[in-house]
N, C-alpha and C. Protein backbone atom coordinates (compact mmCIF):
# COMPACT_ATOMS: atom_id res chain seq x y z
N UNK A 1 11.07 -8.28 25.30
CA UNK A 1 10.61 -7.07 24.64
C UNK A 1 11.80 -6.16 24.41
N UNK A 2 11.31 -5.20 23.46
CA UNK A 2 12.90 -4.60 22.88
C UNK A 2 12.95 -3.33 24.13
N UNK A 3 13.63 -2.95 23.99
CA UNK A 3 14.35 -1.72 25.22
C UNK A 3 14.06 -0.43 24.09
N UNK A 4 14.64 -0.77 22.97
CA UNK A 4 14.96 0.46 21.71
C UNK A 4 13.17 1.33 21.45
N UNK A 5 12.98 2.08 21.47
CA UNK A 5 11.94 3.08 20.77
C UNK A 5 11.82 2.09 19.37
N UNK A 6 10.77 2.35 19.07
CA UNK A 6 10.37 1.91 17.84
C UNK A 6 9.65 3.16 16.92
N UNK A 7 10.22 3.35 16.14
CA UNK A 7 9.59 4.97 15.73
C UNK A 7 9.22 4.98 14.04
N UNK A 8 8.77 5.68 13.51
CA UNK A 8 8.72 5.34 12.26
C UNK A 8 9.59 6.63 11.57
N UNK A 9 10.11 5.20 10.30
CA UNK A 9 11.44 5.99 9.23
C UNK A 9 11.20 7.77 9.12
N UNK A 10 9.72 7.80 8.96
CA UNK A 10 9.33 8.85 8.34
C UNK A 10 9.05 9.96 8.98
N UNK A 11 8.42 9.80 10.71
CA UNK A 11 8.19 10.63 11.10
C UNK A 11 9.07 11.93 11.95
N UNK A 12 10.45 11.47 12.03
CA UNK A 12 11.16 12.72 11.68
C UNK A 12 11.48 13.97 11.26
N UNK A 13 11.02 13.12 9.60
CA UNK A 13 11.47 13.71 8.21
C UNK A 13 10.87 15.10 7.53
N UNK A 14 9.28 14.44 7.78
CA UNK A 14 8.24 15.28 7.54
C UNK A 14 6.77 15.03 7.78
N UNK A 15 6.04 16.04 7.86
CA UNK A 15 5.04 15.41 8.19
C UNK A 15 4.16 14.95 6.74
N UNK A 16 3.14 13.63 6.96
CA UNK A 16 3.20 13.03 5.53
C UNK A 16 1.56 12.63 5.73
N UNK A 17 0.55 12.29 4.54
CA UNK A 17 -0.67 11.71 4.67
C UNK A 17 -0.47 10.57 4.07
N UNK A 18 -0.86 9.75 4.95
CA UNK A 18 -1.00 8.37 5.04
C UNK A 18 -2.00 7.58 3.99
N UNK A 19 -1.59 6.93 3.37
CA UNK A 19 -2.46 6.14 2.29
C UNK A 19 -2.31 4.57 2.57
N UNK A 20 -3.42 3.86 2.67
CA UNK A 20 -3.47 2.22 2.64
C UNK A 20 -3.99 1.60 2.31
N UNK A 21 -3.60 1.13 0.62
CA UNK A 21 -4.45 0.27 -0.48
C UNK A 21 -4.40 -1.18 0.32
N UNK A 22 -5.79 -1.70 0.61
CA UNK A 22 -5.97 -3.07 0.77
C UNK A 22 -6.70 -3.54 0.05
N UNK A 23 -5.32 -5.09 -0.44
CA UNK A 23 -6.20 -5.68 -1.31
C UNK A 23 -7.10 -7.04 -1.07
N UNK A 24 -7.82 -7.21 -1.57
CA UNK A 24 -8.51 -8.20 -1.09
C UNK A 24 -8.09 -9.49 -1.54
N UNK A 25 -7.14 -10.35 -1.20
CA UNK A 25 -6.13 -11.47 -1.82
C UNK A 25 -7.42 -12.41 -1.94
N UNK A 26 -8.20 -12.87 -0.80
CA UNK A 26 -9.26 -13.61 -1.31
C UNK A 26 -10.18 -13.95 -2.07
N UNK A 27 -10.59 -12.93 -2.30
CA UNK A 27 -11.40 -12.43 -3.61
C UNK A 27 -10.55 -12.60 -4.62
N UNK A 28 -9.44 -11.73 -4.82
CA UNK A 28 -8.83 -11.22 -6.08
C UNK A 28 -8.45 -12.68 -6.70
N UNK A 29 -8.16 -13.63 -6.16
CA UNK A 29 -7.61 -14.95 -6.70
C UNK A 29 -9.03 -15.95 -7.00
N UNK A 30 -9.96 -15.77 -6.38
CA UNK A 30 -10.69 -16.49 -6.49
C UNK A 30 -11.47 -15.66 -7.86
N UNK A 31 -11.34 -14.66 -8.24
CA UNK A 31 -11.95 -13.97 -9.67
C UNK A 31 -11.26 -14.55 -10.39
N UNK A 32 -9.88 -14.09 -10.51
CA UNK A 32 -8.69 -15.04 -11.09
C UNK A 32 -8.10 -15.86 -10.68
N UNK A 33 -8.31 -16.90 -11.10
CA UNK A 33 -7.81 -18.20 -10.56
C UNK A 33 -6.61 -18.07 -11.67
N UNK A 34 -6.38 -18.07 -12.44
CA UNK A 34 -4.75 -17.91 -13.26
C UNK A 34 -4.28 -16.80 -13.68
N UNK A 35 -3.93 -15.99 -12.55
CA UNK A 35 -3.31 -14.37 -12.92
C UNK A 35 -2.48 -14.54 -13.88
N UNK A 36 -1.64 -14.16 -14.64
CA UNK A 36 0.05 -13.61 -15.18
C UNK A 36 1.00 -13.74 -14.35
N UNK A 37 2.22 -14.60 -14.59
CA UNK A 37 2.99 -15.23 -13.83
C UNK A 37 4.09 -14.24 -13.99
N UNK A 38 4.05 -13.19 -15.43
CA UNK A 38 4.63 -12.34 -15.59
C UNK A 38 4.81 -10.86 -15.15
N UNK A 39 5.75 -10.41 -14.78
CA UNK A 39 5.71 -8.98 -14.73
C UNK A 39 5.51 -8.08 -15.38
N UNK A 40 5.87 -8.29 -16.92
CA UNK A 40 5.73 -7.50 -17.83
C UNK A 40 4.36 -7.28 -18.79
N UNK A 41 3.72 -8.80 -18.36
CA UNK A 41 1.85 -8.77 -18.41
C UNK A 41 0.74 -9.30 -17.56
N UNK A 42 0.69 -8.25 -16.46
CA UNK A 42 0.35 -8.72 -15.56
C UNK A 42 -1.47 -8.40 -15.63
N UNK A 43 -2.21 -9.39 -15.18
CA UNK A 43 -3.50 -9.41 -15.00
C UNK A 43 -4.18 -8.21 -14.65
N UNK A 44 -4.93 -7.59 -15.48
CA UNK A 44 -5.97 -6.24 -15.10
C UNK A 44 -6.92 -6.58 -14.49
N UNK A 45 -7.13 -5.93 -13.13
CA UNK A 45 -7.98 -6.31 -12.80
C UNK A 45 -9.00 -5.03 -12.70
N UNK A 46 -10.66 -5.34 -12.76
CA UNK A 46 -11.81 -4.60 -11.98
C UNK A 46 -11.75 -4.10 -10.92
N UNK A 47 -12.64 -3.26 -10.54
CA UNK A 47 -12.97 -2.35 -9.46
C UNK A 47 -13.61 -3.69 -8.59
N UNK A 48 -13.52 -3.68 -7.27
CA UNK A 48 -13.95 -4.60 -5.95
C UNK A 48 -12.72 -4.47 -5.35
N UNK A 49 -11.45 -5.18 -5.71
CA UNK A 49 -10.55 -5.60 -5.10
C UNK A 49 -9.21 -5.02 -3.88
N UNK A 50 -9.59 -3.41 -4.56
CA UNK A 50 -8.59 -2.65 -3.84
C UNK A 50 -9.48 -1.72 -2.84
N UNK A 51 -9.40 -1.76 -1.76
CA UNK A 51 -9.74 -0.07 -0.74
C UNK A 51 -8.91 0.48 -0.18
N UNK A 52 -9.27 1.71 -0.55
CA UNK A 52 -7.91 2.84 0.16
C UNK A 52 -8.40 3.45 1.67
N UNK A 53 -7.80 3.85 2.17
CA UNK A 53 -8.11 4.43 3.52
C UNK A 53 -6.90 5.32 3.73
N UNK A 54 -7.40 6.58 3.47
CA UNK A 54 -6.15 7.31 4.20
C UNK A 54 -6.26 8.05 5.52
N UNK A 55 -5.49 8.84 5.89
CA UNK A 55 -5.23 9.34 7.04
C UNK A 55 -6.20 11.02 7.78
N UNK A 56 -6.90 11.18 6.43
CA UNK A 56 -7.95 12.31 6.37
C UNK A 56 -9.36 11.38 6.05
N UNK A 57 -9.43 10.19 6.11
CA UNK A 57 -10.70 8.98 5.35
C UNK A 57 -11.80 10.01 6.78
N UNK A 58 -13.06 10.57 6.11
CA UNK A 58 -13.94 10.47 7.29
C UNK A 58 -15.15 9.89 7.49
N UNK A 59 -15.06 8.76 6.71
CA UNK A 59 -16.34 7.63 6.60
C UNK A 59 -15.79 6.73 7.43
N UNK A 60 -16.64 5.95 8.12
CA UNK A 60 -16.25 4.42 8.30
C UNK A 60 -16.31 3.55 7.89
N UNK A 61 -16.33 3.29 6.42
CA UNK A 61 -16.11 2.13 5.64
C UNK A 61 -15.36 3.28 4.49
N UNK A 62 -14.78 2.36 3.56
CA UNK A 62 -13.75 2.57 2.41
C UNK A 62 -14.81 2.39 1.16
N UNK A 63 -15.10 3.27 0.21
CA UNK A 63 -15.28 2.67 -1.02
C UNK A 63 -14.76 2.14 -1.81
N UNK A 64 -15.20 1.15 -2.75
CA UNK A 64 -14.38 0.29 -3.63
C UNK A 64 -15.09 0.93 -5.00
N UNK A 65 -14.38 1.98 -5.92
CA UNK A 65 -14.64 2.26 -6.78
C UNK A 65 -14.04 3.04 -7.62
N UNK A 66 -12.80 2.20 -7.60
CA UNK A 66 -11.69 2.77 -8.75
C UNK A 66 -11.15 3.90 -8.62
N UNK A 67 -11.65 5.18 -7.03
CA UNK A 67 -11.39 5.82 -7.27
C UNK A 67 -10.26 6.34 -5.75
N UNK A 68 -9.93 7.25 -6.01
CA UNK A 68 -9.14 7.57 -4.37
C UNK A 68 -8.98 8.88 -4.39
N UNK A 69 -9.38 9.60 -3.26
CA UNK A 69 -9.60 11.09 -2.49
C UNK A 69 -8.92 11.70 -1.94
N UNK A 70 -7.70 11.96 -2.00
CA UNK A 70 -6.72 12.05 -1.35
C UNK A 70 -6.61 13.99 -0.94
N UNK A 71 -6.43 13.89 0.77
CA UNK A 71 -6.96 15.78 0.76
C UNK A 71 -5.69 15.78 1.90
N UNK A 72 -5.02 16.99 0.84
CA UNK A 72 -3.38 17.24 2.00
C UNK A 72 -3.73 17.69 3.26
N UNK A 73 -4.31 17.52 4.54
CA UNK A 73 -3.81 17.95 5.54
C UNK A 73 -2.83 17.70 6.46
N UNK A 74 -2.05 16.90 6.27
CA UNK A 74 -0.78 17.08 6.71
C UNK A 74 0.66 17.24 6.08
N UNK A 75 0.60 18.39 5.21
CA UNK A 75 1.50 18.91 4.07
C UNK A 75 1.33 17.85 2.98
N UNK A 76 2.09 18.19 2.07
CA UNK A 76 1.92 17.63 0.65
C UNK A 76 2.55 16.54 -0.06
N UNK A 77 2.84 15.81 1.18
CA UNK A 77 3.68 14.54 0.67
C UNK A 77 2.87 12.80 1.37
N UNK A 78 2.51 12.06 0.34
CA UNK A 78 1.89 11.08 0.44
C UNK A 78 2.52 9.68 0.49
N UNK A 79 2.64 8.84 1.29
CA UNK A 79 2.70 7.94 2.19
C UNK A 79 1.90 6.46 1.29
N UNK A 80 2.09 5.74 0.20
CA UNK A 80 1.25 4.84 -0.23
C UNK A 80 1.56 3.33 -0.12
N UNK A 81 1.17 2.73 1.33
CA UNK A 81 1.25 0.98 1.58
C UNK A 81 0.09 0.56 0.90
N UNK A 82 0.76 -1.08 0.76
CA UNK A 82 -0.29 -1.94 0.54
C UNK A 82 -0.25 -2.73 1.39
N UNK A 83 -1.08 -3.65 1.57
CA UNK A 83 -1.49 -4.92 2.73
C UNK A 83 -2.56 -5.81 2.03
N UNK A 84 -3.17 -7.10 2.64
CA UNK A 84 -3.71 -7.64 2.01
C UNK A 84 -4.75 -7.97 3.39
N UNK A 85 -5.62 -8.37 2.85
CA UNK A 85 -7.41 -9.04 3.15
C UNK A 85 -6.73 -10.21 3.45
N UNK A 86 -6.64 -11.27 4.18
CA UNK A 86 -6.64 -12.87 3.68
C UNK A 86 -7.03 -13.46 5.08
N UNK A 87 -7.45 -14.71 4.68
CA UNK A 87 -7.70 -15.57 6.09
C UNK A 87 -6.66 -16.03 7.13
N UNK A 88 -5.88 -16.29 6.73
CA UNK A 88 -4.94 -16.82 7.67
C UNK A 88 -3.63 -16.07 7.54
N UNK A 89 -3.09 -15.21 6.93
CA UNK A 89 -2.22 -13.99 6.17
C UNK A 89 -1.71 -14.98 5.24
N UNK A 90 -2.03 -15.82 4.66
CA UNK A 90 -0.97 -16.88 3.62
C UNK A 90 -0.74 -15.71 2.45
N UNK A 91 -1.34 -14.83 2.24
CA UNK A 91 -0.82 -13.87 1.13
C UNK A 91 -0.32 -12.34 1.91
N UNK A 92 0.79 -12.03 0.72
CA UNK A 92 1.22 -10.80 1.35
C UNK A 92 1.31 -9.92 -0.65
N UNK A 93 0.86 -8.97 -0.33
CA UNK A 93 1.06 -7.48 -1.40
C UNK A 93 2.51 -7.26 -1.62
N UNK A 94 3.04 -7.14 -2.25
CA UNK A 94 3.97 -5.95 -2.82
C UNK A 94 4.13 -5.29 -4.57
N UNK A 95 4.10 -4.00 -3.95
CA UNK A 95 3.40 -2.98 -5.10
C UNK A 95 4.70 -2.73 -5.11
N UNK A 96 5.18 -3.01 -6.45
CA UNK A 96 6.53 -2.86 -7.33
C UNK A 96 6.47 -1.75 -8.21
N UNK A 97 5.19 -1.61 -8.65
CA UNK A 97 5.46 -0.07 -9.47
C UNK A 97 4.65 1.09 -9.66
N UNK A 98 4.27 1.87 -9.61
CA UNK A 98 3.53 3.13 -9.44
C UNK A 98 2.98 3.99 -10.69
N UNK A 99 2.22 4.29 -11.08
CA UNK A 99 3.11 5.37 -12.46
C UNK A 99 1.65 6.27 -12.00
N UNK A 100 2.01 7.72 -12.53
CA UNK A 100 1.10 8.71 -12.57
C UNK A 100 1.23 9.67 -13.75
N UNK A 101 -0.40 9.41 -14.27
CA UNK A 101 -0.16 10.47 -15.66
C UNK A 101 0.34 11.92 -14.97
N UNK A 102 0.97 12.45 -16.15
CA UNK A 102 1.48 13.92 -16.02
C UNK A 102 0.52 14.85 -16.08
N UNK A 103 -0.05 15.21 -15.40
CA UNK A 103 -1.22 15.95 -15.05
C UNK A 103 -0.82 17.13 -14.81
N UNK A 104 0.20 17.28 -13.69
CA UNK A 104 0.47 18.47 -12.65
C UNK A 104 0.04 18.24 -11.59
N UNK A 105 -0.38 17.06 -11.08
CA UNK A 105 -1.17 17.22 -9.72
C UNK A 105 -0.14 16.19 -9.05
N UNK A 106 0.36 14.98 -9.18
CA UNK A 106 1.34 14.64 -8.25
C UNK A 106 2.83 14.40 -9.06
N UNK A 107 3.73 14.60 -8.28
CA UNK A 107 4.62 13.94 -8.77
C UNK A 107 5.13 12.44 -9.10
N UNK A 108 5.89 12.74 -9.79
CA UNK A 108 6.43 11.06 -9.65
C UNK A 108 6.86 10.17 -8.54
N UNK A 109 5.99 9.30 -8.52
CA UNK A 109 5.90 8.44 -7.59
C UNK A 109 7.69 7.64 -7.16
N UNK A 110 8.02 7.87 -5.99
CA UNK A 110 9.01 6.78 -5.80
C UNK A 110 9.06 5.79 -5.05
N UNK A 111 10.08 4.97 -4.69
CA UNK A 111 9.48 3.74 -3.86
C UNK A 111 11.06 4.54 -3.00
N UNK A 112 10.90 4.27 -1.83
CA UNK A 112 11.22 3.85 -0.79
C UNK A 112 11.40 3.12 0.37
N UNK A 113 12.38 2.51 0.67
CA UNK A 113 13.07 1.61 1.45
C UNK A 113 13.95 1.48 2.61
N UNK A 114 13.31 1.22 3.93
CA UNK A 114 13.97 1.82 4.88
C UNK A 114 14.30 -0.07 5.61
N UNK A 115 15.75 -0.17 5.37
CA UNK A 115 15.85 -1.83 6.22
C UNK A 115 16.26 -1.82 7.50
N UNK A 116 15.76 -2.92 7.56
CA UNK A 116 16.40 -3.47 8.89
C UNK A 116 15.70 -2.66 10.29
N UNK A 117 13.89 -2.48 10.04
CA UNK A 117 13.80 -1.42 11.28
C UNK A 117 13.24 -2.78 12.02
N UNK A 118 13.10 -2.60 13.48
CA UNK A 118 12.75 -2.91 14.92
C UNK A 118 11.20 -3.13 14.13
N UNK A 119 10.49 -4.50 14.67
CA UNK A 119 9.29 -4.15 14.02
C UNK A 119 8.73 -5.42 15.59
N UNK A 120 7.44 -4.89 16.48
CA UNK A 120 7.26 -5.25 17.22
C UNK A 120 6.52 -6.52 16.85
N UNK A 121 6.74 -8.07 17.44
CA UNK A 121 5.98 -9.50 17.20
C UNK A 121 5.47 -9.98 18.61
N UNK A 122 4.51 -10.50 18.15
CA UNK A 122 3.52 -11.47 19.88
C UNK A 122 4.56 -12.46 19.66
N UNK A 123 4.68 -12.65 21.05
CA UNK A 123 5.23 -13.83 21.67
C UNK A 123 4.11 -15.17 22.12
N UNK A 124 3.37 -16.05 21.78
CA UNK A 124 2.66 -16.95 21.97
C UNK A 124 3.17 -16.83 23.40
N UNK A 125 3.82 -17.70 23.90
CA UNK A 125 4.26 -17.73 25.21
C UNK A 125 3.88 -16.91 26.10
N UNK A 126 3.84 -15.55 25.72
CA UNK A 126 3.73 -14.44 26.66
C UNK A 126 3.14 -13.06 25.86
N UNK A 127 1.61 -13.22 25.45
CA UNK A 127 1.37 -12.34 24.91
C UNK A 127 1.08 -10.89 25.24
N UNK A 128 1.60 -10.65 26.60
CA UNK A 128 1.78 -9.02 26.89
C UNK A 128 2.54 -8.52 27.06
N UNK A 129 4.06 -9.48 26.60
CA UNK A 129 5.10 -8.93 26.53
C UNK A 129 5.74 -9.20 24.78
N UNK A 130 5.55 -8.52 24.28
CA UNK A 130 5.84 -8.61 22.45
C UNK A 130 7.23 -8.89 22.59
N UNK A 131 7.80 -9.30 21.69
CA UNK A 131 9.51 -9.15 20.92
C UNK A 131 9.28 -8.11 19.94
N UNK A 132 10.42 -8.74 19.18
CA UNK A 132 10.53 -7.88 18.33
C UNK A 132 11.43 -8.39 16.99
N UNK A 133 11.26 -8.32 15.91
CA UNK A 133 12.08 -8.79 14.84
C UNK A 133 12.40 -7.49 13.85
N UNK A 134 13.46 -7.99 13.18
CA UNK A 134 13.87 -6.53 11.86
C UNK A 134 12.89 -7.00 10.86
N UNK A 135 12.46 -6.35 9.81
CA UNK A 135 12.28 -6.62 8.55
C UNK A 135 12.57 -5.11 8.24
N UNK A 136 11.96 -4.75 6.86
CA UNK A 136 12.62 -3.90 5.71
C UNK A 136 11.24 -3.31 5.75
N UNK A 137 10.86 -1.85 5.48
CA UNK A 137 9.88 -1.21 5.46
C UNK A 137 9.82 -0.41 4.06
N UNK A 138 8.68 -0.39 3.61
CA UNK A 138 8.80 0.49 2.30
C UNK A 138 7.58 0.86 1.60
N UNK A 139 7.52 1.67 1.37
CA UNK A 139 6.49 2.90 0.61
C UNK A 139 6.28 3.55 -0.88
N UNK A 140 5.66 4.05 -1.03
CA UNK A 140 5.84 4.43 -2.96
C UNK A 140 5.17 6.24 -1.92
N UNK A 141 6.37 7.21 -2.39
CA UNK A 141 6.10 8.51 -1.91
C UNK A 141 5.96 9.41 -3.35
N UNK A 142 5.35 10.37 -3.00
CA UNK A 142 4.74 10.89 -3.77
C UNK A 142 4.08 12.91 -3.18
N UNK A 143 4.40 13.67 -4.06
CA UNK A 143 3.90 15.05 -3.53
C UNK A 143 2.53 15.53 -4.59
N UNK A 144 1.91 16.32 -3.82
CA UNK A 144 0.75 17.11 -4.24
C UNK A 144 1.38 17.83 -5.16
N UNK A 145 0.99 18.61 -5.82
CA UNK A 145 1.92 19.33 -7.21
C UNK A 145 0.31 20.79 -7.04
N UNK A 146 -1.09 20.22 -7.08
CA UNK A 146 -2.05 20.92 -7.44
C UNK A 146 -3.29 19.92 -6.92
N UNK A 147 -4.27 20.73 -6.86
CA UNK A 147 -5.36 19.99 -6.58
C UNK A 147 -5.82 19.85 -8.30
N UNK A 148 -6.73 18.73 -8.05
CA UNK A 148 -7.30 18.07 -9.46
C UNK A 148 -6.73 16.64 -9.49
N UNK A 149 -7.43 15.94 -10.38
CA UNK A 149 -7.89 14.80 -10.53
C UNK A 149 -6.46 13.99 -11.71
N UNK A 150 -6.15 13.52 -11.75
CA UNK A 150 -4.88 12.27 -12.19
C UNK A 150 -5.26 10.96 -12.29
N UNK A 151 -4.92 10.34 -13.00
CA UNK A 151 -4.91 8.71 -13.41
C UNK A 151 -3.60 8.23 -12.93
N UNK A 152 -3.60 7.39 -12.05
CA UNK A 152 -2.96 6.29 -12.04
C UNK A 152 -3.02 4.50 -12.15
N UNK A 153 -1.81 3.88 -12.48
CA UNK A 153 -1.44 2.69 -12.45
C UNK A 153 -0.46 1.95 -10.99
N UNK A 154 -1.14 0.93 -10.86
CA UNK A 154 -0.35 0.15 -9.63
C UNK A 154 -0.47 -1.27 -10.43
N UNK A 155 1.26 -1.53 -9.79
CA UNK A 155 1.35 -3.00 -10.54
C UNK A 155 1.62 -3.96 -9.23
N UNK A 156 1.02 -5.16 -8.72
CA UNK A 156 1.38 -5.68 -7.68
C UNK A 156 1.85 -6.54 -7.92
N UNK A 157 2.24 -7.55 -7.11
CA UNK A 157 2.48 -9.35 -6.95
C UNK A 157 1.90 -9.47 -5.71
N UNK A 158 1.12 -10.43 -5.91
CA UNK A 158 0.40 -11.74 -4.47
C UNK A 158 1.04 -12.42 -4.63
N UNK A 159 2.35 -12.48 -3.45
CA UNK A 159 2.99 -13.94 -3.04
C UNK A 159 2.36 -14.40 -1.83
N UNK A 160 2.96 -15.52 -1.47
CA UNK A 160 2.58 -16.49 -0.52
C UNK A 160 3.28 -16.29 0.65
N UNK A 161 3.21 -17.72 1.80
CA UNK A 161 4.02 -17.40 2.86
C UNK A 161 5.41 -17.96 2.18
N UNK A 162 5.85 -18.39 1.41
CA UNK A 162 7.04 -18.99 0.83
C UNK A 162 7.64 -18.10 0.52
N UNK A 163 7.02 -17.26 -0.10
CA UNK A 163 7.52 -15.59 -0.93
C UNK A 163 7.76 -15.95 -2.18
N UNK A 164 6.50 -16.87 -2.68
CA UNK A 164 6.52 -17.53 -4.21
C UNK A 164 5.00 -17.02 -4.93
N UNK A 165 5.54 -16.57 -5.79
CA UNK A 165 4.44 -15.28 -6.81
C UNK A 165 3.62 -16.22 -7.11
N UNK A 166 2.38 -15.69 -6.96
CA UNK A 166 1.16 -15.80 -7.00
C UNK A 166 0.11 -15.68 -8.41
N UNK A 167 0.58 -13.96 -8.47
CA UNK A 167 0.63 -13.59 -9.64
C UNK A 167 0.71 -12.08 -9.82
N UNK A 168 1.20 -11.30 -10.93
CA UNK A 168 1.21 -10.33 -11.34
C UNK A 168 -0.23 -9.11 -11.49
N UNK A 169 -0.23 -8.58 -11.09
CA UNK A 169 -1.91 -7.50 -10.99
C UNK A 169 -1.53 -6.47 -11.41
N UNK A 170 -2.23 -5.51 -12.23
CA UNK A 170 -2.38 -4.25 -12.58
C UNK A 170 -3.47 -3.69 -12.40
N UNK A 171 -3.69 -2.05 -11.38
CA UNK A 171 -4.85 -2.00 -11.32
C UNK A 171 -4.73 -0.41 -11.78
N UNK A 172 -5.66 0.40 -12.39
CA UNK A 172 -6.03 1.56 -12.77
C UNK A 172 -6.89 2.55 -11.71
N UNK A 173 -6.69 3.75 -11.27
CA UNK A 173 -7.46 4.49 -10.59
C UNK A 173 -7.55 5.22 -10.80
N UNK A 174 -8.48 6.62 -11.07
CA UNK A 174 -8.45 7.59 -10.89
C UNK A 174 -8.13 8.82 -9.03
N UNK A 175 -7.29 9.50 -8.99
CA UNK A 175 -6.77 10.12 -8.20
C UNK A 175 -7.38 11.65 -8.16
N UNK A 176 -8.14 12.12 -6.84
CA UNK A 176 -8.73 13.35 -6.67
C UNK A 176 -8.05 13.81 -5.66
N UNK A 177 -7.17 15.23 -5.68
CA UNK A 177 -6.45 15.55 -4.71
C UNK A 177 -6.93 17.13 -4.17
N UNK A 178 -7.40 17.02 -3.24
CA UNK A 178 -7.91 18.57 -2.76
C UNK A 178 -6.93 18.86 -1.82
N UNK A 179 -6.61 20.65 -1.56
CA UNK A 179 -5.99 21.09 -0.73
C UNK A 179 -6.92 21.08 0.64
């Protein structure tokens, strides 16, 4: 097990609300069985596939309906992972691009990239004592600007455990941001 603190990039920095689009890789492939291999035309998909859950969520289940609620209580800067649904994790998310109409209500989305952090792993052998491996951590950040409602775009890739594309996704949401 590691000796080092394990802390997150962010919580230093500022304090931030947490957003976590999960997608449903099982589903989403089995609707489309031949996504867009391309980046530049990537498969639109319907409402089912994505749920958000953020860090103010006060339901216990997520709705799936195109839409996301996002309410600043912990200042005005937003925090947006993806992850995936799957049976055995053979698929993994990564959301490559962001965009938000110019509304006034958030800013432009950026991606951020923090490498090489401490990231805690089970040890089969000895599962109450974890290790630990590096990987690369990263986020699409984003600030409140105003409360009111915004359209956005998310563009993903479903790769595999190989880290061989799956396919290209584009999904549309509408964005409600209350103070």
């Amino acid at each position: 097990m590691t000796s080092e603190p394990i802390t997150s990039p962010s919580a230093s920095v500022v304090t931030v609300n947490n957003v976590l689009l999960i997608v449903d890789a099982e589903s989403l492939l089995s609707r489309y069985p031949q996504p867009s291999l391309e980046s530049q035309n990537p498969t639109v998909i319907e409402d089912g596939f994505i749920f958000p859950v953020t860090s103010s969520t006060t339901t216990q289940s997520a709705e799936n309906d195109s839409k996301i609620t996002l309410t600043a209580s912990n200042g005005k800067v937003f925090h947006i992972r993806g992850r995936t649904v799957s049976l055995l994790t053979e698929h993994t998310v990564v959301f490559h691009d962001l965009t938000v109409d110019d509304a006034g209500v958030l800013s432009p989305p950026k991606l951020i990239v923090h490498s090489d952090q401490t990231v805690p792993a089970p040890d089969p052998a000895n599962p109450t004592q974890p290790g630990s491996h590096s990987a690369d951590d990263h986020y699409w950040e984003c600030s409140q600007l105003s409360a009111g409602v915004t359209a956005c775009e998310l563009n993903f890739v479903l790769i595999n455990q190989s880290c061989e594309v799956l396919g290209y996704f584009s999904w549309e949401t509408e964005v409600t941001l209350s103070a």
